[in-house]
Protein backbone atom coordinates (compact mmCIF):
# COMPACT_ATOMS: atom_id res chain seq x y z
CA UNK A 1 -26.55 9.27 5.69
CA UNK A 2 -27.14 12.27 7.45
CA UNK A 3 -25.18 14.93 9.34
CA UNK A 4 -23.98 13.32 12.02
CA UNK A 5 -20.19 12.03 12.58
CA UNK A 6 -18.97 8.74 11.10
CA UNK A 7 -15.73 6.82 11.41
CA UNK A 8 -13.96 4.64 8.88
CA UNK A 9 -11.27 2.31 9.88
CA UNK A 10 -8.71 1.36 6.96
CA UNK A 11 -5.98 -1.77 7.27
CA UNK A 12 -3.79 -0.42 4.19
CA UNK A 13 -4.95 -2.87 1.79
CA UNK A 14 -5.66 -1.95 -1.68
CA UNK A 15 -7.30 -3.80 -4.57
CA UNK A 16 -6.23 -7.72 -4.32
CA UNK A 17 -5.23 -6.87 -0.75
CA UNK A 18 -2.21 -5.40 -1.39
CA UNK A 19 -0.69 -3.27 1.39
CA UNK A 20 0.29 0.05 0.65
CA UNK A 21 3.76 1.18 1.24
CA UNK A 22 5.08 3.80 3.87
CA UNK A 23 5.20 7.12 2.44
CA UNK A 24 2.55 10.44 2.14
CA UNK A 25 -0.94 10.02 0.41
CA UNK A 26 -3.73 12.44 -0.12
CA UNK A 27 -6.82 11.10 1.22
CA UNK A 28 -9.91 12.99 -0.82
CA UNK A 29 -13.27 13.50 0.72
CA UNK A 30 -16.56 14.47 -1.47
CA UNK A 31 -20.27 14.60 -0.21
CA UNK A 32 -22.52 16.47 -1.98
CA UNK A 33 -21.08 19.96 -2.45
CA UNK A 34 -18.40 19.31 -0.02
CA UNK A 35 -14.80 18.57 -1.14
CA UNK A 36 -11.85 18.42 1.13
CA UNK A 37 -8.47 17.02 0.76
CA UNK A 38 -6.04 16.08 3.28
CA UNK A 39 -2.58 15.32 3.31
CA UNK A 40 -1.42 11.85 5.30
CA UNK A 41 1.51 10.17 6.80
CA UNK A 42 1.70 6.62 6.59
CA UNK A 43 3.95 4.78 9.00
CA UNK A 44 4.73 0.94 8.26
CA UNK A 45 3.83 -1.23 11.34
């Protein structure tokens, strides 16, 4: 893909479509060189 801007949409499901709790997670993002990690919140609905 090239340099352009992408979204992603997530439901909170896992392997075997589990759904992952409330709570913090680190979500990790690597592309080429690139490597940035981010902290997020993740509210129950």
């Amino acid at each position: 893909m090239g340099p352009e801007e992408y979204v992603a949409e997530w439901d909170r499901r896992v392997v075997r479509g589990r759904l992952l709790p409330s709570g913090v997670y680190f979500l990790r993002l690597e592309a080429g060189e690139f490597r940035e990690t981010r902290k997020l919140l993740l509210l129950g609905r």
